[in-house]
PDB file of N, CA and C in Angstrom:
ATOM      1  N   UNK A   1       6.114  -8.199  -7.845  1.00  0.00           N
ATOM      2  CA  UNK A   1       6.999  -9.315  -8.152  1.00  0.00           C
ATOM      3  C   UNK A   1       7.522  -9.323  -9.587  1.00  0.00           C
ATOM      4  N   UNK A   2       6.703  -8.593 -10.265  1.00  0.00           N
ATOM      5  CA  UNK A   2       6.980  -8.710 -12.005  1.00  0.00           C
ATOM      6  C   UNK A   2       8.194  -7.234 -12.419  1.00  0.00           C
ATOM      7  N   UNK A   3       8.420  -6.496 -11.135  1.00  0.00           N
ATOM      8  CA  UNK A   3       9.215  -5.394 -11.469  1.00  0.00           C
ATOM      9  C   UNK A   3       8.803  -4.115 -12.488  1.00  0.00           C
ATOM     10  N   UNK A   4       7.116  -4.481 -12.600  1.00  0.00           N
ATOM     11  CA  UNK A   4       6.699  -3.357 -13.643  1.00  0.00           C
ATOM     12  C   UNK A   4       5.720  -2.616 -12.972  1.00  0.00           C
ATOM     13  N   UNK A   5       5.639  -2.572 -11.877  1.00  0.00           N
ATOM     14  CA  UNK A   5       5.019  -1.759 -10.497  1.00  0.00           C
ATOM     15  C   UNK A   5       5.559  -1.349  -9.834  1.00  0.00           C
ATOM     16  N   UNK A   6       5.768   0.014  -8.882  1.00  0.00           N
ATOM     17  CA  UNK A   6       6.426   0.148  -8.041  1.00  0.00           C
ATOM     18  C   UNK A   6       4.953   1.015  -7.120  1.00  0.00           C
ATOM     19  N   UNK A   7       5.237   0.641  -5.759  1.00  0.00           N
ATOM     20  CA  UNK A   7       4.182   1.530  -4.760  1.00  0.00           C
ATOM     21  C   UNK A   7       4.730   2.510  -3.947  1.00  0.00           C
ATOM     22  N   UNK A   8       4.500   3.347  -3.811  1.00  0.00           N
ATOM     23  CA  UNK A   8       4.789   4.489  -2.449  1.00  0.00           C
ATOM     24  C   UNK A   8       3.618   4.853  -1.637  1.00  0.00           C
ATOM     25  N   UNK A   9       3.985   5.024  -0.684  1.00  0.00           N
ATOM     26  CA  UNK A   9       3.297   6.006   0.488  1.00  0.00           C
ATOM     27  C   UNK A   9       3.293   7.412   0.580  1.00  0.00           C
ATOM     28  N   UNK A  10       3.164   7.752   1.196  1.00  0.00           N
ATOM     29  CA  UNK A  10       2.981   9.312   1.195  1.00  0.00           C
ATOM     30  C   UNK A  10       2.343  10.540   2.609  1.00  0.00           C
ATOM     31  N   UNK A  11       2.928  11.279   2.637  1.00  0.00           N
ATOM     32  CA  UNK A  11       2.465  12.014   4.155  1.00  0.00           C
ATOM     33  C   UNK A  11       0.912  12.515   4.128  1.00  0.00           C
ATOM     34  N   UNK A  12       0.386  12.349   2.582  1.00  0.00           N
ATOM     35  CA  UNK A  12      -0.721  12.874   2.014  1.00  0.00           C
ATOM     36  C   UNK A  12      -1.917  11.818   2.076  1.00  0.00           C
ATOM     37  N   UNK A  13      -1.899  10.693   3.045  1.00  0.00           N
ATOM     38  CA  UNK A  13      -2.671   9.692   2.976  1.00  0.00           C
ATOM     39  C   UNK A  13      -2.477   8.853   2.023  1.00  0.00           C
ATOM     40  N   UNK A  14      -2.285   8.930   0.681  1.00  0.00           N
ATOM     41  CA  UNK A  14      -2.117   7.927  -0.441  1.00  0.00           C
ATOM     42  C   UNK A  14      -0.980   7.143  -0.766  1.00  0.00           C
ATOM     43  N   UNK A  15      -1.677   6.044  -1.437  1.00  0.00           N
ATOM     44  CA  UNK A  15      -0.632   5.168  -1.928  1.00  0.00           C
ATOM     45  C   UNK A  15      -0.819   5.550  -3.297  1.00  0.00           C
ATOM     46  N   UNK A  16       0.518   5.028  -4.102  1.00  0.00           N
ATOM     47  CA  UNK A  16       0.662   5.098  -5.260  1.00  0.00           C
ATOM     48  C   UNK A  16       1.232   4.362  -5.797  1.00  0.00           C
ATOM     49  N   UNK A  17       0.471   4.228  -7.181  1.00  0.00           N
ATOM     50  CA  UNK A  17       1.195   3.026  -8.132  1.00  0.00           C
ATOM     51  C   UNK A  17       1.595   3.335  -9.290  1.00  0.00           C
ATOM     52  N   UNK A  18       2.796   3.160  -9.407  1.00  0.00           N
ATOM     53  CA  UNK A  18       3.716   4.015 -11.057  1.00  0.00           C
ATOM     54  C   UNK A  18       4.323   2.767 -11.562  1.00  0.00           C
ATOM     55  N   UNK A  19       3.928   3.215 -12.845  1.00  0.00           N
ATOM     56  CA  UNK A  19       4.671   2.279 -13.601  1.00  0.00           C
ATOM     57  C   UNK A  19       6.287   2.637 -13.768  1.00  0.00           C
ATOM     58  N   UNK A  20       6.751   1.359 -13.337  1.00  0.00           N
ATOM     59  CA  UNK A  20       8.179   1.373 -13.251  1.00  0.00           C
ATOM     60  C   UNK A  20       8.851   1.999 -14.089  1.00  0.00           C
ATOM     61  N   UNK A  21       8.742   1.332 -15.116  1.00  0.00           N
ATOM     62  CA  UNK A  21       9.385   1.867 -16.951  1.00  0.00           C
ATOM     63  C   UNK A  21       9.241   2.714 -17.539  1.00  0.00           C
ATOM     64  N   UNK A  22       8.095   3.383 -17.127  1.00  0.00           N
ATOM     65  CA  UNK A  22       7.954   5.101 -17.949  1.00  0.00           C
ATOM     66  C   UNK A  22       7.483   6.156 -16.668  1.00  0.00           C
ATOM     67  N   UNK A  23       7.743   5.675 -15.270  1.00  0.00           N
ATOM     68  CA  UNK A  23       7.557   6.656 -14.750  1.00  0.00           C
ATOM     69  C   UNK A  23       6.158   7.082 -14.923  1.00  0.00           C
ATOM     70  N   UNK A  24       4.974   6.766 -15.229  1.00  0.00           N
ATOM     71  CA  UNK A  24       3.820   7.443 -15.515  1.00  0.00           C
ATOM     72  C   UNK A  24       2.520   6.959 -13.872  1.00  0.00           C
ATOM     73  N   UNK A  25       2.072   8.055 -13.078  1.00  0.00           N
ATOM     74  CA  UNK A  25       1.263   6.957 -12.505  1.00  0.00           C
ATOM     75  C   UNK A  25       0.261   6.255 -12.874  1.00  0.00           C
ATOM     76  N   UNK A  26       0.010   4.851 -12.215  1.00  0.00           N
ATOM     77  CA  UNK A  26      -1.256   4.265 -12.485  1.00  0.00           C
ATOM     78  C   UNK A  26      -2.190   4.682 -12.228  1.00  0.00           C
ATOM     79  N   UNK A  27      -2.289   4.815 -10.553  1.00  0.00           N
ATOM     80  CA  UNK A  27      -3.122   4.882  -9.578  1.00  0.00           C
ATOM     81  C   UNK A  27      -3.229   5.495  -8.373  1.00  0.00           C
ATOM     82  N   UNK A  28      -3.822   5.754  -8.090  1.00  0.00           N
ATOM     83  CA  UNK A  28      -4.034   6.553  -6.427  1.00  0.00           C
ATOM     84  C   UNK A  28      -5.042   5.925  -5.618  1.00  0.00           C
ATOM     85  N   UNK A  29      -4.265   5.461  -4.280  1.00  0.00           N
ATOM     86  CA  UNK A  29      -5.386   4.657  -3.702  1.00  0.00           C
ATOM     87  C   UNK A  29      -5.331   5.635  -2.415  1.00  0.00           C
ATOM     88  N   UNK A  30      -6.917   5.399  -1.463  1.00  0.00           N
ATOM     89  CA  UNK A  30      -7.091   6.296  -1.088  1.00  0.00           C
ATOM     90  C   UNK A  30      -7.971   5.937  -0.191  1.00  0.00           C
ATOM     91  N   UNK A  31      -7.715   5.434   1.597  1.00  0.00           N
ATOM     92  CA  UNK A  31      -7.978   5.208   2.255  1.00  0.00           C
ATOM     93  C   UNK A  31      -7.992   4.951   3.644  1.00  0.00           C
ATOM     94  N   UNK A  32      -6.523   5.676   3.980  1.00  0.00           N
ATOM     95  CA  UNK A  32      -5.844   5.888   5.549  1.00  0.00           C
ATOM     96  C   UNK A  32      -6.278   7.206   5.380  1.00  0.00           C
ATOM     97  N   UNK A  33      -6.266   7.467   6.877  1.00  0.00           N
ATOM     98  CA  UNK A  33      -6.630   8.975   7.807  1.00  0.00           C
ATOM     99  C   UNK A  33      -5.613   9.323   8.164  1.00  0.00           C
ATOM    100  N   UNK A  34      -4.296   9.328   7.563  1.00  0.00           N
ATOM    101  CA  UNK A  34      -2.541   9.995   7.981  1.00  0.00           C
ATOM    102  C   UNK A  34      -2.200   9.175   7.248  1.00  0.00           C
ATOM    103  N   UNK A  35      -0.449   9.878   7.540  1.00  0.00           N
ATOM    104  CA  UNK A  35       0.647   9.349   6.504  1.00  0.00           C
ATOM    105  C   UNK A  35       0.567   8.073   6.672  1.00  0.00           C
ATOM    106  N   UNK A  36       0.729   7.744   5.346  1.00  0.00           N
ATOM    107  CA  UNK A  36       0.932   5.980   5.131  1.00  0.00           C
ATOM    108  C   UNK A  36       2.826   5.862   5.199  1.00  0.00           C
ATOM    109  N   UNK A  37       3.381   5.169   5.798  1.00  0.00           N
ATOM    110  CA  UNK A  37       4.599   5.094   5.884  1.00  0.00           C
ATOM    111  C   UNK A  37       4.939   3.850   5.380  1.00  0.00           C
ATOM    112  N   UNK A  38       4.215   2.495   5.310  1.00  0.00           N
ATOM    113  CA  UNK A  38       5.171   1.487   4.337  1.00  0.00           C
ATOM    114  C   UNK A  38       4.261   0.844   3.598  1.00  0.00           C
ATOM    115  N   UNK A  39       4.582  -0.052   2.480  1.00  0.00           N
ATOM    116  CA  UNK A  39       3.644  -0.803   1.421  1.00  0.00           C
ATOM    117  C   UNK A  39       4.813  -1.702   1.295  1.00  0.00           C
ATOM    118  N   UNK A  40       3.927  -2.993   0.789  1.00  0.00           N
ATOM    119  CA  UNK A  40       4.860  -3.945   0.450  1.00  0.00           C
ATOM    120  C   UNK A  40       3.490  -4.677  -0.375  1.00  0.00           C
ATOM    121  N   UNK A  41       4.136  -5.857  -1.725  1.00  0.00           N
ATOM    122  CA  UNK A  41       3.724  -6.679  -2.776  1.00  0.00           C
ATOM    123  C   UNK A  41       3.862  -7.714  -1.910  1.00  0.00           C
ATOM    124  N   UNK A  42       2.367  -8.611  -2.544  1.00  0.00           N
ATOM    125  CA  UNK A  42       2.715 -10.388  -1.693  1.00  0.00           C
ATOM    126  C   UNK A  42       3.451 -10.341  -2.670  1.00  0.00           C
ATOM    127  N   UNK A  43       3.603 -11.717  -2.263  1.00  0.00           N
ATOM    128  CA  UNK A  43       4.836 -12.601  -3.311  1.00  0.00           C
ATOM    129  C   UNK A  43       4.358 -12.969  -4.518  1.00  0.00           C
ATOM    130  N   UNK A  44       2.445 -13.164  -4.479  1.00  0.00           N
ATOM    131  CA  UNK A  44       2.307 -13.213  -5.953  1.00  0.00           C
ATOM    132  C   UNK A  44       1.593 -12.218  -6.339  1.00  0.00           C
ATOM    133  N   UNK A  45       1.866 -10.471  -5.883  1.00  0.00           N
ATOM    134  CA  UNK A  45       1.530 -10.100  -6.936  1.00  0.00           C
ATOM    135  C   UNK A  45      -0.308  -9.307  -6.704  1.00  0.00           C
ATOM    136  N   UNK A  46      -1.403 -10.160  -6.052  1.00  0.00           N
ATOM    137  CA  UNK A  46      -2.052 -10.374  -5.792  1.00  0.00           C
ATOM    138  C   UNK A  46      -3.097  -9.139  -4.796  1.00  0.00           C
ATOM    139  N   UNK A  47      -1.773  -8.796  -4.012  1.00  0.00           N
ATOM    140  CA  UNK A  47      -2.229  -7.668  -2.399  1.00  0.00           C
ATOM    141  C   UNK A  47      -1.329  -7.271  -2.783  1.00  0.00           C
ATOM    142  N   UNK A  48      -1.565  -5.824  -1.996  1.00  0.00           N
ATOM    143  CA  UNK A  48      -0.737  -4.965  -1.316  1.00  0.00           C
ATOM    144  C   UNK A  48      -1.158  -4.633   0.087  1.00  0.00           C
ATOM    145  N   UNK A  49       0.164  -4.407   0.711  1.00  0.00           N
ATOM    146  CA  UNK A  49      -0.311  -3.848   1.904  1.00  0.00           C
ATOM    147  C   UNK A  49       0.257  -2.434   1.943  1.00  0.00           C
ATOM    148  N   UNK A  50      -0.845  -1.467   3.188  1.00  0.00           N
ATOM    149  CA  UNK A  50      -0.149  -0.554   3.557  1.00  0.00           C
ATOM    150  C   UNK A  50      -0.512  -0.435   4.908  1.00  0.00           C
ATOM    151  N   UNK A  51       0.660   0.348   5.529  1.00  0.00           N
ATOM    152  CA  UNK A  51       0.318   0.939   6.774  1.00  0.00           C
ATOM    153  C   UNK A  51       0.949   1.588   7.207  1.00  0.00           C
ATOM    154  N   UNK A  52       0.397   2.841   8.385  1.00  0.00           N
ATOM    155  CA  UNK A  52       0.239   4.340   8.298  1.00  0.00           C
ATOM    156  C   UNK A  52       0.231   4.813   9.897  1.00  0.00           C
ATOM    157  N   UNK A  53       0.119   5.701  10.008  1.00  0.00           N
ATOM    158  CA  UNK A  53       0.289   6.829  11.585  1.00  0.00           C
ATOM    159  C   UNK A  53      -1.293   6.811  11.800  1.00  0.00           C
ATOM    160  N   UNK A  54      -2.495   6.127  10.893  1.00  0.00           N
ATOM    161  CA  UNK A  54      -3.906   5.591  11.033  1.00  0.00           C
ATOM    162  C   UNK A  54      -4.245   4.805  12.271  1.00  0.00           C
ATOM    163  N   UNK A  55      -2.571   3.633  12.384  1.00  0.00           N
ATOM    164  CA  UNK A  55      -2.614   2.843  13.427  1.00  0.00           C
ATOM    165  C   UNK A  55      -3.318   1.600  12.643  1.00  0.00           C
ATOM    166  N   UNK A  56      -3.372   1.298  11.297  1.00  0.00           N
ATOM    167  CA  UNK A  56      -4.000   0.675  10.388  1.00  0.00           C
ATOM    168  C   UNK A  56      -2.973  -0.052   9.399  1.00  0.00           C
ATOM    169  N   UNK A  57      -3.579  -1.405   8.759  1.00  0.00           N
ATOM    170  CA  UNK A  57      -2.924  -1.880   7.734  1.00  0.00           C
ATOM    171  C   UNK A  57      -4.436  -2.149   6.813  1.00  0.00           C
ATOM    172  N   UNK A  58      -3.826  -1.512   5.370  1.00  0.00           N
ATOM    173  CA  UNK A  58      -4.807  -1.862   4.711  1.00  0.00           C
ATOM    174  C   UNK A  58      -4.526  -2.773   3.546  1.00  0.00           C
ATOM    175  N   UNK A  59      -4.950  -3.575   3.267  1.00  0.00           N
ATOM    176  CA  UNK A  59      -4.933  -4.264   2.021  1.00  0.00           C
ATOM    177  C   UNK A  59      -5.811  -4.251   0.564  1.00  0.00           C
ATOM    178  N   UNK A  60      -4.834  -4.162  -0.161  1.00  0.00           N
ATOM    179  CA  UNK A  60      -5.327  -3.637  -1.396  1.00  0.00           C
ATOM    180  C   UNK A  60      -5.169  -4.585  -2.517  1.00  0.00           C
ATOM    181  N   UNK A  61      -6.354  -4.750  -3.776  1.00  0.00           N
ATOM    182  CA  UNK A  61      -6.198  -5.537  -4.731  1.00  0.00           C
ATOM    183  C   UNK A  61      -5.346  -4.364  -5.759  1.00  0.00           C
ATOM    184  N   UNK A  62      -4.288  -4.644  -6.168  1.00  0.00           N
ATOM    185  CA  UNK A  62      -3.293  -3.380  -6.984  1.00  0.00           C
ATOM    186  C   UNK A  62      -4.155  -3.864  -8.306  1.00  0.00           C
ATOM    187  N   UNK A  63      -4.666  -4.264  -8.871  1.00  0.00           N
ATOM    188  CA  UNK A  63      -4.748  -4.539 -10.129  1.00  0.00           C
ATOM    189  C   UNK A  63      -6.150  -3.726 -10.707  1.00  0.00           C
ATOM    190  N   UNK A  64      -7.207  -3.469  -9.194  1.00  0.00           N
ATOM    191  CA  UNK A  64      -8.661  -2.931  -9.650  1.00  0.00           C
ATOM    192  C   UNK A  64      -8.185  -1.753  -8.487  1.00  0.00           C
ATOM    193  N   UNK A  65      -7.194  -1.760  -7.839  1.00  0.00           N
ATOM    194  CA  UNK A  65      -7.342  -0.543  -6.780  1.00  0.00           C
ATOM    195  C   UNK A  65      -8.070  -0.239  -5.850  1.00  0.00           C
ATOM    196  N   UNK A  66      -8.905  -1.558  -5.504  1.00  0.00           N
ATOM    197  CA  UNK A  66     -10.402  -1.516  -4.395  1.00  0.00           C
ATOM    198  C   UNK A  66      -9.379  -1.920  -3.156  1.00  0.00           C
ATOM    199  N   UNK A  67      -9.847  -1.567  -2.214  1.00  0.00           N
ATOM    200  CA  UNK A  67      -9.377  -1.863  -0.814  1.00  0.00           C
ATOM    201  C   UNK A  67     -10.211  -3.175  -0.537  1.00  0.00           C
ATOM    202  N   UNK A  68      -9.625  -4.197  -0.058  1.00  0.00           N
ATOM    203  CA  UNK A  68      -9.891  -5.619   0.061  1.00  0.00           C
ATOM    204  C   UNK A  68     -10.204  -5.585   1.881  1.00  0.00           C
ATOM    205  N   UNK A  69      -9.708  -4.869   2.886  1.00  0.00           N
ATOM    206  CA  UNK A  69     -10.048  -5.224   4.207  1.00  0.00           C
ATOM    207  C   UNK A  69      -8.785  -4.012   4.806  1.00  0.00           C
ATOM    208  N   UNK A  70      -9.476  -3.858   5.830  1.00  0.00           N
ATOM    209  CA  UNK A  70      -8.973  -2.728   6.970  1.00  0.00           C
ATOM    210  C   UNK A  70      -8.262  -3.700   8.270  1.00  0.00           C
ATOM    211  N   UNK A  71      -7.106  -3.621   8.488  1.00  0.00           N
ATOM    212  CA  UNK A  71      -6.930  -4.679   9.861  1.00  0.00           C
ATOM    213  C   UNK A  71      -6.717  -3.402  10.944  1.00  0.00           C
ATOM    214  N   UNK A  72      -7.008  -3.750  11.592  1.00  0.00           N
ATOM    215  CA  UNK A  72      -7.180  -2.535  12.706  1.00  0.00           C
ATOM    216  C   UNK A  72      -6.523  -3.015  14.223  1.00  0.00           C
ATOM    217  N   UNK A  73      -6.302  -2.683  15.135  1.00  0.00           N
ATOM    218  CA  UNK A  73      -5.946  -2.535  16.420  1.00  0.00           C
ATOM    219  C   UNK A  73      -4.600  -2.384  16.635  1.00  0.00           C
ATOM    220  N   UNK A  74      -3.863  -1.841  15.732  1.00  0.00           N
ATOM    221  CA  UNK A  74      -2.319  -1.212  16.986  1.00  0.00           C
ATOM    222  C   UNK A  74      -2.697  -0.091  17.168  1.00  0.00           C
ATOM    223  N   UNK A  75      -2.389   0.229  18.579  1.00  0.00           N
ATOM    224  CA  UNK A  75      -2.151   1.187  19.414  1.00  0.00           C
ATOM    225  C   UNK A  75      -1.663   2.382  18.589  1.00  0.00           C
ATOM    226  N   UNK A  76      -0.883   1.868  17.985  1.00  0.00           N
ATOM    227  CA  UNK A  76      -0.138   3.329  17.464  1.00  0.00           C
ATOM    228  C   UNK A  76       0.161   3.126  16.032  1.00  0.00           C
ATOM    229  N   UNK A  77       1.336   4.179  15.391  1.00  0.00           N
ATOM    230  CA  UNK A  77       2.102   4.172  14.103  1.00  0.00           C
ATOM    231  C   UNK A  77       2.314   2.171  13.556  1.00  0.00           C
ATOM    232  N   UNK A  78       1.956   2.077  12.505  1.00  0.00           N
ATOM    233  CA  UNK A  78       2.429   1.223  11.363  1.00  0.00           C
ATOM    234  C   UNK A  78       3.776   1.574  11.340  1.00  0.00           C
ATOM    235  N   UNK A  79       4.595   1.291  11.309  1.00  0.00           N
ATOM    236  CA  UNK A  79       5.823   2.079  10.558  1.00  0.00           C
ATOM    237  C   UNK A  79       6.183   0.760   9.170  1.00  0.00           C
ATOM    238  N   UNK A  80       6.057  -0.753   9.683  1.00  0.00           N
ATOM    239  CA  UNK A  80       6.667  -1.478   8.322  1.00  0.00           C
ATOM    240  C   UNK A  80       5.367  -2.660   8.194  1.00  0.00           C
ATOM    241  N   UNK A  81       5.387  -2.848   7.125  1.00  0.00           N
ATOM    242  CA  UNK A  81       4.508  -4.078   6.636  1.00  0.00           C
ATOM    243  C   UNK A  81       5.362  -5.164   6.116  1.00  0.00           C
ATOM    244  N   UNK A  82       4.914  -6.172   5.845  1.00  0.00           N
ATOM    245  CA  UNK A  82       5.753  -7.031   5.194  1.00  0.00           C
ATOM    246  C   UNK A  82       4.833  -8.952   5.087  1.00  0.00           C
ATOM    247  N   UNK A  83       5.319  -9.375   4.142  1.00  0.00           N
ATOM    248  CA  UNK A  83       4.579 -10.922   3.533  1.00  0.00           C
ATOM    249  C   UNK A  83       5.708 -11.680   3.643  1.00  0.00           C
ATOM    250  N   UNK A  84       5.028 -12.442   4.607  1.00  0.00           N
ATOM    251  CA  UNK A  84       5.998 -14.264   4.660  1.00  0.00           C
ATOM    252  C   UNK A  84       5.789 -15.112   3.365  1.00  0.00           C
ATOM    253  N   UNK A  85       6.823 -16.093   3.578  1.00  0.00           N
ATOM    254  CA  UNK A  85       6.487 -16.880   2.653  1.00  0.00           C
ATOM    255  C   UNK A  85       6.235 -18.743   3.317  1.00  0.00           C
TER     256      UNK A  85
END
């Protein structure tokens, strides 16, 4: 939300966190079993989500990089995540 984070996915299992402004990464998070295909920021900042070809959404604290909870049961591919408001 602050525009000084940006996250990606990756075919390599990981998410990633780069700092926007210099391009440098933060972090590597590291906890789906296949490509992670989308991530998205709550609104404050707080979580991240991802989810992957795992059949998984995981949620992540971006700030310590610990995985906060595994939600589990689709059948298949994640393809998008996303936070209501």
């Amino acid at each position: 939300p602050d525009g000084a984070t940006l996250a990606s996915g990756s075919s390599d299992t990981t998410v990633m966190l780069w700092d926007a402004a210099s391009g440098q990464k933060k972090q590597t998070l590291v906890s789906h079993a296949a490509f992670v295909f989308s991530v998205a920021f709550s609104p404050d900042g707080a979580t991240l989500a991802s989810g992957g070809k795992d059949n998984t959404v995981i949620l992540w604290d971006p700030a310590s990089g610990q995985k906060k909870k595994t939600l589990a049961g689709h059948k298949n591919t994640v393809h998008a995540v996303a936070f209501s408001l």
